[in-house]
N, C-alpha and C. Protein backbone atom coordinates (compact mmCIF):
# COMPACT_ATOMS: atom_id res chain seq x y z
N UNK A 1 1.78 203.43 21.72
CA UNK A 1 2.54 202.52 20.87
C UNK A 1 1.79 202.19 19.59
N UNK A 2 0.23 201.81 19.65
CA UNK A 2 -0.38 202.30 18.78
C UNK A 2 -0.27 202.76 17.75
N UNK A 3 -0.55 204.06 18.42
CA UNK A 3 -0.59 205.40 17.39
C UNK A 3 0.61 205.43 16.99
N UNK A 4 2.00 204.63 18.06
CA UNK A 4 2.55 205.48 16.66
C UNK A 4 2.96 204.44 15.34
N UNK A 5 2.84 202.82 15.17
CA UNK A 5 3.02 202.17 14.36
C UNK A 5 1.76 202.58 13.34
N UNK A 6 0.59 203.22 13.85
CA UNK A 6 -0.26 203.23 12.66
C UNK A 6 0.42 204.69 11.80
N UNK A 7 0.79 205.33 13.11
CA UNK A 7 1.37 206.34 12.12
C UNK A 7 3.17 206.25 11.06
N UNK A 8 3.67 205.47 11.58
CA UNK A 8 4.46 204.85 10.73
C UNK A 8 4.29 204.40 9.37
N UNK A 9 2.95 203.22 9.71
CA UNK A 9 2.41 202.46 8.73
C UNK A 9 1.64 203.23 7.45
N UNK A 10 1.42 204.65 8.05
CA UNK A 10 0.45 205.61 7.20
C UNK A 10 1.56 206.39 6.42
N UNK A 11 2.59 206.60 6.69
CA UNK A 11 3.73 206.92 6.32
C UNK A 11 4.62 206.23 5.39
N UNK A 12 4.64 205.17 5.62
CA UNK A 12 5.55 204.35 4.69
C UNK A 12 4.47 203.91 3.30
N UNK A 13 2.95 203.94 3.47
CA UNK A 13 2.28 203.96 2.49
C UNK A 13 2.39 204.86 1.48
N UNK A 14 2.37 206.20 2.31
CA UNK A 14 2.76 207.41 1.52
C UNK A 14 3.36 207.13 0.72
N UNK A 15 4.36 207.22 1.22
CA UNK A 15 6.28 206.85 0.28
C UNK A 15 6.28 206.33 -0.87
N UNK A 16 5.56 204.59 -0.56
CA UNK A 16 5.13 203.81 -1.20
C UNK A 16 4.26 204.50 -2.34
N UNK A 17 3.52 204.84 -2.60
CA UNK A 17 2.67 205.24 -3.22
C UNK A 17 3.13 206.50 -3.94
N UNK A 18 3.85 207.52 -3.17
CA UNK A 18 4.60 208.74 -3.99
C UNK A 18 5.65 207.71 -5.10
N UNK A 19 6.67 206.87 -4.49
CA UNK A 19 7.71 206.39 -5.26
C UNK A 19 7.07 205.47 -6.46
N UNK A 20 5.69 205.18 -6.33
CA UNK A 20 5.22 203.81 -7.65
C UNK A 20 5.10 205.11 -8.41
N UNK A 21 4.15 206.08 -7.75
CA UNK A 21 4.16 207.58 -8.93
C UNK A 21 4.90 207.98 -9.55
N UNK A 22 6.28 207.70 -8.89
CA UNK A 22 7.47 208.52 -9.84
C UNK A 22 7.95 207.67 -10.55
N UNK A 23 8.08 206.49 -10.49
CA UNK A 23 8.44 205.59 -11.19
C UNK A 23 7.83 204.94 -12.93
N UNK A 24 6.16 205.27 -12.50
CA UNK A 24 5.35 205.22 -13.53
C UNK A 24 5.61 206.65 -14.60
N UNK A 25 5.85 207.90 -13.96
CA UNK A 25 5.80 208.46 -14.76
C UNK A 25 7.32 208.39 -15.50
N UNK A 26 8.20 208.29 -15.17
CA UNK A 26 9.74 208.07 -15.12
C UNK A 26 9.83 207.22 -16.62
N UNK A 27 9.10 205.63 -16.70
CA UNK A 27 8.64 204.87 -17.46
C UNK A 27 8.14 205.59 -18.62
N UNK A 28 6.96 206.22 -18.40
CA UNK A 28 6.19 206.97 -19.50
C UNK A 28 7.03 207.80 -20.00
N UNK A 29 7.77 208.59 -19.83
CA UNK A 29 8.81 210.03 -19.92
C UNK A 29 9.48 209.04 -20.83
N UNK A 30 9.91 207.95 -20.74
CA UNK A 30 11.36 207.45 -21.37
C UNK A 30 11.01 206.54 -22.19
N UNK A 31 10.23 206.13 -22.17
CA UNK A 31 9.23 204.64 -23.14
C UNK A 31 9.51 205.33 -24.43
N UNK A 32 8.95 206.21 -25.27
CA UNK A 32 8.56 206.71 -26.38
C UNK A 32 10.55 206.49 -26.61
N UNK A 33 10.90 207.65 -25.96
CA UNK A 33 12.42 207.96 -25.83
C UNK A 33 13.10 206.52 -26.17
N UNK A 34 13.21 205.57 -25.56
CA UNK A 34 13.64 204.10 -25.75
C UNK A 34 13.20 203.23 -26.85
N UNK A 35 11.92 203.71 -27.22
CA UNK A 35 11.41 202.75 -28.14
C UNK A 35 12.26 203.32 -29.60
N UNK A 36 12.16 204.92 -29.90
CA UNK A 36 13.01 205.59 -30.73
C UNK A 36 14.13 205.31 -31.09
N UNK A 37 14.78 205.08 -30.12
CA UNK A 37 16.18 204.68 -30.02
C UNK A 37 16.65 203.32 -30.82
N UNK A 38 15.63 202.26 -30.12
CA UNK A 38 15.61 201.23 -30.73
C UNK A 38 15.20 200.76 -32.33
N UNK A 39 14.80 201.43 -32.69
CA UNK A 39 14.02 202.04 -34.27
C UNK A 39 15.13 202.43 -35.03
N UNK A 40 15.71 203.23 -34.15
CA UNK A 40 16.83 203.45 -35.06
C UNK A 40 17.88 203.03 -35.22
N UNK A 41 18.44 201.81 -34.00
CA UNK A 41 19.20 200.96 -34.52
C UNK A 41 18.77 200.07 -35.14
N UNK A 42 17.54 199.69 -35.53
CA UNK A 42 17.28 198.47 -36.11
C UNK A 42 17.54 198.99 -37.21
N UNK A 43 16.97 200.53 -37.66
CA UNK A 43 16.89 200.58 -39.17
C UNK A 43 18.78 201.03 -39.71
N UNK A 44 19.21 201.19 -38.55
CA UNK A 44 20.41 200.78 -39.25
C UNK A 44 21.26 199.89 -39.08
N UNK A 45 20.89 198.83 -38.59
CA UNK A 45 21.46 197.83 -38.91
C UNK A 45 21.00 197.14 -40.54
N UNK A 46 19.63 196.97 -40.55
CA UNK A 46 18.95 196.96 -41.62
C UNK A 46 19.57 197.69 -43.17
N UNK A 47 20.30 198.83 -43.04
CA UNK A 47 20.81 199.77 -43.80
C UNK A 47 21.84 198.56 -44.28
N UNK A 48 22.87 198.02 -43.18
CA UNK A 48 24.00 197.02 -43.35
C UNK A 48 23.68 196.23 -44.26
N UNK A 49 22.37 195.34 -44.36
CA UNK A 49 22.30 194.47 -45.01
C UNK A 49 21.21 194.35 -46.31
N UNK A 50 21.01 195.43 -46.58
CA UNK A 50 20.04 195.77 -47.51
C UNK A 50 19.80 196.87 -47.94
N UNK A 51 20.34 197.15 -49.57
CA UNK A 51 20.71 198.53 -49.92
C UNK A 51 19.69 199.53 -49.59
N UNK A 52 19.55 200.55 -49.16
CA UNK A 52 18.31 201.57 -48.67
C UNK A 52 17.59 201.74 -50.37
N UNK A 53 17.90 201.86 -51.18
CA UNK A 53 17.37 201.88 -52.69
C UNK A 53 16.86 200.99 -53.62
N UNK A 54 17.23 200.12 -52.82
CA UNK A 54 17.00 198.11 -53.02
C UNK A 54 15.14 198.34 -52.79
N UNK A 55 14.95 198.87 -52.59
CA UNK A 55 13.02 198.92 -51.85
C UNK A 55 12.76 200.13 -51.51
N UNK A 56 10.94 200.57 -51.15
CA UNK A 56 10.57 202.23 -51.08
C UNK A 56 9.60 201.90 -49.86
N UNK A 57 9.34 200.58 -49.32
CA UNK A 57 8.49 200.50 -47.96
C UNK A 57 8.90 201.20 -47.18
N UNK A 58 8.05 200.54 -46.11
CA UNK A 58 8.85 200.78 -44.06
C UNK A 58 9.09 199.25 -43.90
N UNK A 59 10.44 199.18 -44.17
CA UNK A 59 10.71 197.69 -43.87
C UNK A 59 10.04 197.48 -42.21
N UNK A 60 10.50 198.46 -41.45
CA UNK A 60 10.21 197.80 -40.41
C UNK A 60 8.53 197.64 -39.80
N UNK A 61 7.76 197.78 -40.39
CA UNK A 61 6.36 197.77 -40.44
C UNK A 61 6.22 196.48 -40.86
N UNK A 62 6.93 196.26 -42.26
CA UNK A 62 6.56 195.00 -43.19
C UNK A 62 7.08 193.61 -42.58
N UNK A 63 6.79 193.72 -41.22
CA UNK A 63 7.16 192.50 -40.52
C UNK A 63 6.67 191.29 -40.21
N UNK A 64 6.87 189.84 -40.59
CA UNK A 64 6.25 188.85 -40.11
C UNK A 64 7.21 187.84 -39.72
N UNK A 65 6.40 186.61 -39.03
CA UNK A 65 6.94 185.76 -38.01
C UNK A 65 6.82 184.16 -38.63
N UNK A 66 7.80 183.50 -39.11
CA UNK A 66 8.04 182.42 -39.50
C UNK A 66 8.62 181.42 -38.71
N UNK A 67 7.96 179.75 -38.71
CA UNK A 67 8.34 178.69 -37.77
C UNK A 67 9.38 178.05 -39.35
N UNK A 68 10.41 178.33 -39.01
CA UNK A 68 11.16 177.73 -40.46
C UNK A 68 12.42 176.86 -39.65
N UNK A 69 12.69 175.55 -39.90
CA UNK A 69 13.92 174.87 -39.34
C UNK A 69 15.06 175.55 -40.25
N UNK A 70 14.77 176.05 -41.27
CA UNK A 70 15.89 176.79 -42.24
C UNK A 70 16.89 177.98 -41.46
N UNK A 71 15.28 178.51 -40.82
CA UNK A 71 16.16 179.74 -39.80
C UNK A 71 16.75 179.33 -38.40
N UNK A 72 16.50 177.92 -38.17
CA UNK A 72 16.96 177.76 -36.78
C UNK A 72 15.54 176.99 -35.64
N UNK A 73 16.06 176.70 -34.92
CA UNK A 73 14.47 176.20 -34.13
C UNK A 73 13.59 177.60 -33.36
N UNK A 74 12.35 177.51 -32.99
CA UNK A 74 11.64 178.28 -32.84
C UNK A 74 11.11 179.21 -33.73
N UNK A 75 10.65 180.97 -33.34
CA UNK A 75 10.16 181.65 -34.38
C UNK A 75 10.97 182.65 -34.41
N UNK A 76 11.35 183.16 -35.62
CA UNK A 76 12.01 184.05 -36.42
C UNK A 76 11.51 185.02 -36.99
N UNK A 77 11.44 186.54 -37.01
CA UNK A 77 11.25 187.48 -37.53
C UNK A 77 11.67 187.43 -39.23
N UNK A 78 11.03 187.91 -40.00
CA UNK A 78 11.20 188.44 -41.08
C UNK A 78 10.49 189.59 -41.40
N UNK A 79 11.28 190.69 -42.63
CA UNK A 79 10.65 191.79 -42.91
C UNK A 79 10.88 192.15 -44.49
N UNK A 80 9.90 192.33 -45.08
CA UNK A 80 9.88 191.95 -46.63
C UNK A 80 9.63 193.19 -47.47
N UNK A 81 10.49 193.29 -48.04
CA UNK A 81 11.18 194.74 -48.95
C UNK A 81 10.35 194.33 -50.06
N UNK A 82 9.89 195.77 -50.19
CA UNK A 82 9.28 195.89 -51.57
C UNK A 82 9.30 197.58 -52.59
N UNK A 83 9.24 197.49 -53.90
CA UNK A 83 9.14 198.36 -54.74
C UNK A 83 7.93 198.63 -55.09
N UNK A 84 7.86 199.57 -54.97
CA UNK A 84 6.16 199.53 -55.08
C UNK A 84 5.21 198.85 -54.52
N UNK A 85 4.37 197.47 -55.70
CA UNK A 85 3.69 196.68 -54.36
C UNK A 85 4.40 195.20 -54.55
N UNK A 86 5.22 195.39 -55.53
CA UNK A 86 6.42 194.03 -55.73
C UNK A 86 6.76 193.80 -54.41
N UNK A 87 7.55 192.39 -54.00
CA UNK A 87 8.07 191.84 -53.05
C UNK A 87 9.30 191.65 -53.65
N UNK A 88 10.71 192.37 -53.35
CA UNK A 88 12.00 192.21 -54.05
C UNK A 88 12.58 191.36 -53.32
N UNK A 89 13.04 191.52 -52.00
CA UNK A 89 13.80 190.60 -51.08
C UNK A 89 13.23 191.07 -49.43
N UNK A 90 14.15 190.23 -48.79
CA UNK A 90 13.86 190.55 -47.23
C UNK A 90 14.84 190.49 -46.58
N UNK A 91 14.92 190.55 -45.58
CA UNK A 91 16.28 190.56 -44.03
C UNK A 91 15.34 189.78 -43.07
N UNK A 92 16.52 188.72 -42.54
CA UNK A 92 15.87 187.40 -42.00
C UNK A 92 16.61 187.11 -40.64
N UNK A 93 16.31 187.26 -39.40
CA UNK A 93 16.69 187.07 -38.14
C UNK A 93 16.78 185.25 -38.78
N UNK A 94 18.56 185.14 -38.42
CA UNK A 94 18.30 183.79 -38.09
C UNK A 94 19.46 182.87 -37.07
N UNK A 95 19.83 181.87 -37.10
CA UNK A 95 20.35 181.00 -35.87
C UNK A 95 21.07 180.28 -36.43
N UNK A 96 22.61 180.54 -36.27
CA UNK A 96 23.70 179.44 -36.46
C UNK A 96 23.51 178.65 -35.56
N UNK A 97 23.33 177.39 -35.16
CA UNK A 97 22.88 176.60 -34.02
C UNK A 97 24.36 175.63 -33.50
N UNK A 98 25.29 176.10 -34.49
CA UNK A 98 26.59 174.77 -34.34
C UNK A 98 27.61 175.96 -34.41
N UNK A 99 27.63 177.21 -33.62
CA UNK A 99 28.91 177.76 -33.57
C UNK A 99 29.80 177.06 -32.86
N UNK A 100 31.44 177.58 -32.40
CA UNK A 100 32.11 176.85 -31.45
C UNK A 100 31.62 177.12 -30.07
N UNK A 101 31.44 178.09 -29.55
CA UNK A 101 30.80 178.25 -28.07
C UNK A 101 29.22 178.44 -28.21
N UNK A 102 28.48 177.76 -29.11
CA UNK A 102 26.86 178.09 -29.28
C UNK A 102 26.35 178.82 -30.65
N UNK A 103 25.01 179.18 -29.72
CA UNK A 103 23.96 179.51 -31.05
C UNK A 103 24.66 181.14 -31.52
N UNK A 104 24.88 181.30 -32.70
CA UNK A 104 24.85 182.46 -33.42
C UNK A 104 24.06 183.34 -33.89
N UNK A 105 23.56 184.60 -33.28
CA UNK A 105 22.39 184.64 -34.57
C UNK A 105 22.41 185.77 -35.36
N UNK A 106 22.12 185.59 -36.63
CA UNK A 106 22.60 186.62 -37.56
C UNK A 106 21.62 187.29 -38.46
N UNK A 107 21.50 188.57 -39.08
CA UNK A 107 20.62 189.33 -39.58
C UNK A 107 21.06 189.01 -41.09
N UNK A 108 20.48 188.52 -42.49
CA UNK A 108 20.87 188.17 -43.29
C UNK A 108 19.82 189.17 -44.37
N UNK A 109 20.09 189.81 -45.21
CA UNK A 109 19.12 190.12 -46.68
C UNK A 109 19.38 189.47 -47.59
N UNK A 110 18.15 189.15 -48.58
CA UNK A 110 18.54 188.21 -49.55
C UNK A 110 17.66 188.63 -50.39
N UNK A 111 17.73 188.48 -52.10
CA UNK A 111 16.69 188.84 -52.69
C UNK A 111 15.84 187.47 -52.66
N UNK A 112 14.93 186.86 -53.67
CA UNK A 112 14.16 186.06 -53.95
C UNK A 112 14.93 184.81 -54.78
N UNK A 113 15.92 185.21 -55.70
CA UNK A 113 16.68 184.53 -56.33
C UNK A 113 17.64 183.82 -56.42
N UNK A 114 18.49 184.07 -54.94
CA UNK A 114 19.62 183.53 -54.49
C UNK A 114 20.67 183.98 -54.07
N UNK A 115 20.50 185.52 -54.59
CA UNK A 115 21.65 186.82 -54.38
C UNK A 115 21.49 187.18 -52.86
N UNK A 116 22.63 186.51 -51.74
CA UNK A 116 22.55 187.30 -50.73
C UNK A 116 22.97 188.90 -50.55
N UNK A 117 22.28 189.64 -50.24
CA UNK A 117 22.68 191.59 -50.16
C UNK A 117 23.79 191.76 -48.62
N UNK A 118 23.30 191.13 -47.91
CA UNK A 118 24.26 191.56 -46.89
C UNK A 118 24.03 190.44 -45.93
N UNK A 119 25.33 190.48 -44.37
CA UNK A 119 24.87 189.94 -43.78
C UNK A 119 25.50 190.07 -42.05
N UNK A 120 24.90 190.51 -41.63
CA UNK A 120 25.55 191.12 -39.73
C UNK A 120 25.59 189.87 -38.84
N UNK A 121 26.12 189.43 -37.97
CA UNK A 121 26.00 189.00 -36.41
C UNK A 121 25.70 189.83 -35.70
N UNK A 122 24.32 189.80 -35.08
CA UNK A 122 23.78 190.36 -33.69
C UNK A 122 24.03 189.74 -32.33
N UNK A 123 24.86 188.83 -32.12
CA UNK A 123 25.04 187.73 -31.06
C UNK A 123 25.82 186.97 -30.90
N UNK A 124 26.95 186.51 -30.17
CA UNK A 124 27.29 185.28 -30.68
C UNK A 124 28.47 185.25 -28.89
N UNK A 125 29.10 184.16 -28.55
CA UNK A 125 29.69 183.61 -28.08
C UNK A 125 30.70 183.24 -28.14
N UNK A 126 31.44 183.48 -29.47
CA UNK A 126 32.54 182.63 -29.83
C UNK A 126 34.00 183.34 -28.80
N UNK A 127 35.24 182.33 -29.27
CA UNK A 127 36.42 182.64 -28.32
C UNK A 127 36.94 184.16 -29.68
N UNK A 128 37.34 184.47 -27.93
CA UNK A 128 37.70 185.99 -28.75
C UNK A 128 39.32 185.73 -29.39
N UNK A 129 39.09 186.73 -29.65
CA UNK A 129 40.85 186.38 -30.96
C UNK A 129 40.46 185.63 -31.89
N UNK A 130 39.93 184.63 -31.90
CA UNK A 130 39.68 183.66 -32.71
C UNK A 130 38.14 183.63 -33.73
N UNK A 131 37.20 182.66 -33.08
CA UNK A 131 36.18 183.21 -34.13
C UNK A 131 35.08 184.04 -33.72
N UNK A 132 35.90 185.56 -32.88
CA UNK A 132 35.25 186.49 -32.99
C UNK A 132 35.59 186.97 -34.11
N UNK A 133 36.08 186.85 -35.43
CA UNK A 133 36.25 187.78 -36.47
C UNK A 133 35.13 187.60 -37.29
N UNK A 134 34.10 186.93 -36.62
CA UNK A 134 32.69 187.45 -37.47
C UNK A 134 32.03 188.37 -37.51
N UNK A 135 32.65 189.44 -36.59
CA UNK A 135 31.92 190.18 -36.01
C UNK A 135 33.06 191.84 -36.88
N UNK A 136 31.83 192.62 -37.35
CA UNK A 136 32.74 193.77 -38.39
C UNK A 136 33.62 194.49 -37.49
N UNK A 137 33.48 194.90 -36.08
CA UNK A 137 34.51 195.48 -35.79
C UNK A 137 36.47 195.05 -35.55
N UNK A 138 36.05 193.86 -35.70
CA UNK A 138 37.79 192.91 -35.84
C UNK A 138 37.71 192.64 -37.10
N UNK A 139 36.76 192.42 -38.34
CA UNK A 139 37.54 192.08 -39.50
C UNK A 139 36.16 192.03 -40.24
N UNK A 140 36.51 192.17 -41.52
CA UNK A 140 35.88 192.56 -42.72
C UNK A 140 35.31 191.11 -43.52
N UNK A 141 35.30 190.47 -42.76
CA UNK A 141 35.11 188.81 -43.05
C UNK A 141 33.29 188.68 -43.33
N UNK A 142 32.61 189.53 -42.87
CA UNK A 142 31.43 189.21 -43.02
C UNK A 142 30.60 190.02 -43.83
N UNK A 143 31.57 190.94 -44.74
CA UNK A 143 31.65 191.20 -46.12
C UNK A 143 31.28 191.04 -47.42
N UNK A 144 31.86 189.91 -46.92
CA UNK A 144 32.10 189.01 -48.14
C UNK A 144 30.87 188.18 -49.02
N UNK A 145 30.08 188.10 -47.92
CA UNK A 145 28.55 187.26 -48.46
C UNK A 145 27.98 188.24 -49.34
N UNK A 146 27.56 189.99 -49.17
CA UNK A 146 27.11 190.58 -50.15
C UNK A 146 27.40 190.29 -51.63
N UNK A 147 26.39 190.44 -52.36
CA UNK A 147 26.15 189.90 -53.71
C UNK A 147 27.20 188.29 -54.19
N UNK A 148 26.99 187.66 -53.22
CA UNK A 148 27.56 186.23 -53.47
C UNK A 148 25.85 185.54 -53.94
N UNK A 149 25.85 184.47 -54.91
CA UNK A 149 24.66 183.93 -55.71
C UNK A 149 25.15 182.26 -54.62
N UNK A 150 23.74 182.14 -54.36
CA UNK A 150 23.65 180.65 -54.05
C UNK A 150 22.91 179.91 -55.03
N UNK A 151 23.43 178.96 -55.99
CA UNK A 151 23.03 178.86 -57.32
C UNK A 151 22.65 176.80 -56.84
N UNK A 152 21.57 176.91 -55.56
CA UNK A 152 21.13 175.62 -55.46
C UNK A 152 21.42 175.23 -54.29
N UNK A 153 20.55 173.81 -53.56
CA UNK A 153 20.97 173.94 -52.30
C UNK A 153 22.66 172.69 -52.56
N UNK A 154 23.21 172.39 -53.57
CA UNK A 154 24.24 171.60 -53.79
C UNK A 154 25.25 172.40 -54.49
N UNK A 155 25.43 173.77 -54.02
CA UNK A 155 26.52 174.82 -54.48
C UNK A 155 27.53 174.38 -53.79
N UNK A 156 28.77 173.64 -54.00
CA UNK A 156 29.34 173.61 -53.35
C UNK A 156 30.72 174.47 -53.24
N UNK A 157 30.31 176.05 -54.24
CA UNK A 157 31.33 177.02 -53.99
C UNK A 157 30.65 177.48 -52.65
N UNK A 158 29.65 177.62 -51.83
CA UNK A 158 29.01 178.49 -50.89
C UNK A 158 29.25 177.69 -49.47
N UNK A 159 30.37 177.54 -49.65
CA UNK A 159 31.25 177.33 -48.24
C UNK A 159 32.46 177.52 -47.87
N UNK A 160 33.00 177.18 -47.10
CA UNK A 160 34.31 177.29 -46.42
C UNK A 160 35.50 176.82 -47.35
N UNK A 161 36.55 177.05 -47.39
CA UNK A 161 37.62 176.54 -48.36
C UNK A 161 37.94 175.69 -48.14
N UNK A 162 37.88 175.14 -46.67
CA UNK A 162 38.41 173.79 -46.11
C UNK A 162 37.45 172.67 -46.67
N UNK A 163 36.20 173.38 -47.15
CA UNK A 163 35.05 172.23 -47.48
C UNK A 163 35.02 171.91 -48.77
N UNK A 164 36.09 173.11 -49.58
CA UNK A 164 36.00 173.05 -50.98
C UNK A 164 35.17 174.39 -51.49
N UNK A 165 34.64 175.33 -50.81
CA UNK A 165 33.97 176.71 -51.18
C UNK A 165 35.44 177.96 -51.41
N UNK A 166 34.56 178.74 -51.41
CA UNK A 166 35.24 180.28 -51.65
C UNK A 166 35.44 180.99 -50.54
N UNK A 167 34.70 180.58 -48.88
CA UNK A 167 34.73 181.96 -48.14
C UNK A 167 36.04 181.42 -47.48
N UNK A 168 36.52 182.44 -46.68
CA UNK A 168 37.77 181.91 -46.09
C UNK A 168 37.61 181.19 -44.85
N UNK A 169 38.39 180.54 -44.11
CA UNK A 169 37.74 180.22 -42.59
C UNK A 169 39.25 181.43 -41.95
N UNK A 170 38.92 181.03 -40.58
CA UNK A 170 39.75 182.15 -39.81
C UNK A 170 40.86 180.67 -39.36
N UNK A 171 42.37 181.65 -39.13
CA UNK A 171 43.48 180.83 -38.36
C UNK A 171 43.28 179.87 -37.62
N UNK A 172 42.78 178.88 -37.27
CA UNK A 172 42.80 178.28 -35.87
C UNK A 172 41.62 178.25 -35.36
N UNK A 173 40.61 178.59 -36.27
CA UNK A 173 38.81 178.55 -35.76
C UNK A 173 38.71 178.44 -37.09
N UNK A 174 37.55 176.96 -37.46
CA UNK A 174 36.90 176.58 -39.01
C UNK A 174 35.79 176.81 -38.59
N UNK A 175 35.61 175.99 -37.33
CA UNK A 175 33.60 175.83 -36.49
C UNK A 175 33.07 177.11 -37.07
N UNK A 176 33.69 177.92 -36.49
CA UNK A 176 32.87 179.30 -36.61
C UNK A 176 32.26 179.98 -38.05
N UNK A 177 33.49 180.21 -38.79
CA UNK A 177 32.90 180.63 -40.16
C UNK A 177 32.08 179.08 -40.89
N UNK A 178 32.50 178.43 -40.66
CA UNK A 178 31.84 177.29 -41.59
C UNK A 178 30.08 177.18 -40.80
N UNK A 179 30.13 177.26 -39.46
CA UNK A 179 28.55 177.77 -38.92
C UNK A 179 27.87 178.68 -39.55
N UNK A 180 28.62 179.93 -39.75
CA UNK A 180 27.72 181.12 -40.24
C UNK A 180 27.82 181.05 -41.77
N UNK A 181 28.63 180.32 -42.61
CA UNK A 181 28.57 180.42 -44.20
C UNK A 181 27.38 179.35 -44.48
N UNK A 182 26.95 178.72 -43.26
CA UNK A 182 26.28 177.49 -43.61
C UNK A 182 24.64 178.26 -43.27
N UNK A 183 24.73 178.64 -42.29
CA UNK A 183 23.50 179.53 -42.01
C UNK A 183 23.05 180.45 -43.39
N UNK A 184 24.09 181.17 -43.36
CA UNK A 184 23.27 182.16 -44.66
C UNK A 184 22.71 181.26 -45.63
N UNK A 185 23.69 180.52 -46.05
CA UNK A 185 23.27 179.39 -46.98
C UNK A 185 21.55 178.76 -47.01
N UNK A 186 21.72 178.72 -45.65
CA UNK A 186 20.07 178.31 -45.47
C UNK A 186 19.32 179.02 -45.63
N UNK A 187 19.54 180.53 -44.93
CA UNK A 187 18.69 181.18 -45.28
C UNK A 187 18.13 181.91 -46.24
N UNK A 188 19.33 181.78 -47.47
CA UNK A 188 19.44 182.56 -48.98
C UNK A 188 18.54 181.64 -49.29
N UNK A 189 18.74 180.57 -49.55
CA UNK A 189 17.79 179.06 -50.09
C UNK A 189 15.63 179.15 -49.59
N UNK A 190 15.99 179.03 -48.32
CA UNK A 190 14.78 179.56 -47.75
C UNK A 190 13.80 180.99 -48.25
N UNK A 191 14.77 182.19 -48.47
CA UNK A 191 14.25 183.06 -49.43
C UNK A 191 13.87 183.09 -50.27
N UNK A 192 14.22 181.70 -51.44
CA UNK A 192 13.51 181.75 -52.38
C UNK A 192 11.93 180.90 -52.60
N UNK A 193 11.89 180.88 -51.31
CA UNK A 193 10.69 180.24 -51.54
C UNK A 193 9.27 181.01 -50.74
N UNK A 194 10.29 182.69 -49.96
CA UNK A 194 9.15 183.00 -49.70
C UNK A 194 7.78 183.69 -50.64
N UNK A 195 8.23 183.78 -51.66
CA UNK A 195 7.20 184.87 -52.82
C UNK A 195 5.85 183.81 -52.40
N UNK A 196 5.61 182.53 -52.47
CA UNK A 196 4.65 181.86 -52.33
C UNK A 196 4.07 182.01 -50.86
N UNK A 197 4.56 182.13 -50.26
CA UNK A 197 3.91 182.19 -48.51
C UNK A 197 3.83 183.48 -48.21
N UNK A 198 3.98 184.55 -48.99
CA UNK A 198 3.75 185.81 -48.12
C UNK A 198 2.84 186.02 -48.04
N UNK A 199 1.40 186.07 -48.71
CA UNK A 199 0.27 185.90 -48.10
C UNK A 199 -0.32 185.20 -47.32
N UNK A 200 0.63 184.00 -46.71
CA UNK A 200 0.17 183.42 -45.47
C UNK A 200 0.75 183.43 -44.39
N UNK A 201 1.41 185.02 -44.37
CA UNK A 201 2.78 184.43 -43.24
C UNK A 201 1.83 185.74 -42.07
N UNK A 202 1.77 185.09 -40.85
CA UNK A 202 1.68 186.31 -39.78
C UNK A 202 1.91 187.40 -39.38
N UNK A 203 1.35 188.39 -39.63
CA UNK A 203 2.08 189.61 -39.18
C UNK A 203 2.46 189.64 -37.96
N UNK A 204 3.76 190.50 -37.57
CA UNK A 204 4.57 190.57 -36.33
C UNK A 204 3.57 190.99 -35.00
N UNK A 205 2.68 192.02 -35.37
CA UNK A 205 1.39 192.17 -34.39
C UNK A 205 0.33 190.92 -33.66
N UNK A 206 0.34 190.49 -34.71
CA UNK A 206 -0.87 189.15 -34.73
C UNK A 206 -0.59 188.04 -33.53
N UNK A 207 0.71 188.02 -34.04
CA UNK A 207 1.40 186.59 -32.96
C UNK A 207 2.01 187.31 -31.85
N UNK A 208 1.52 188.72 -31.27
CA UNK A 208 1.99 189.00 -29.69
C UNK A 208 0.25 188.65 -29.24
């Protein structure tokens, strides 16, 4: 009886030990493969919101990590486009925090001056039909921010129409677009003040 649970026990180690093997290498085989993948949706999403000719870096190299209440609570990615060794604009992970079903969060480019370039939702919650039309595959609504000027943080064309701005709100959902016209808003504003902090801002490496 023994012998034979030790030989069981010597057996199921095996297994054990063949299956962590295949698994590790399985990992390794596909890691590179996955990480690629992911590279390349970022850089085209990135494409969305920031003309590819707009800058000659590796945006996605030129990455750092900002504690900004502008972008939302916690830390936020940024990645900062440049011409040469100029700093032109950036694309800014940031956080609608007052959508109708929650936090929003959206990929925004902006130059230094006030000119937002583009602007995506990567996330969001909202009721569908309604203010899911932030999102480009139901409607062309999030469009509209490219080359719009935020000319101060008391623009009060750079909102909702219901508020007295230019963007539209959707049928029967205001929460929603008036969340995300208000976000960019912050974050166009916030852009112009990074030219002064980029030599003190963390690289994306540093703070893992």
């Amino acid at each position: 009886m023994l012998k034979t649970m030790q030989k069981h026990g010597v057996t199921l180690a095996v297994f054990a030990a063949v299956l962590t093997g295949l698994t590790a290498l399985v990992n390794a085989l596909t890691k590179t493969t996955i990480e690629e993948q992911a590279a390349k949706q970022q850089k085209a999403l990135f494409d969305q919101v920031i003309p590819s000719d707009f800058y000659d870096n590796d945006l996605q190299k030129s990455c750092f990590i900002v504690q900004a209440p502008q972008l939302g609570k916690g830390e936020h990615r940024l990645f900062v486009a440049r011409k040469g060794d100029n700093p032109v604009g950036v694309v800014m992970e940031t956080t609608a925090p007052d959508g109708y079903s929650g936090a929003i969060q959206l990929l925004v480019g902006s130059d230094f001056s006030g000119t937002i370039l583009g602007t995506r939702v990567t996330e969001h919650h909202e009721t569908p039909g309604l203010g899911d039309k932030i999102e480009l595959r139901l409607s062309n609504w999030i469009l509209h921010f490219a080359g719009k000027v935020i000319h101060g943080e008391n623009d009060a064309a750079f909102a909702v129409k219901k508020d007295g701005g230019e963007f539209d709100q959707f049928t029967g959902a205001t929460i929603t677009p008036r969340a995300v016209v208000n976000a960019v808003k912050r974050a166009g504003l916030y852009a112009q003040t990074l030219p002064a902090q980029l030599n003190n801002l963390p690289a994306c490496e540093e703070s893992q």
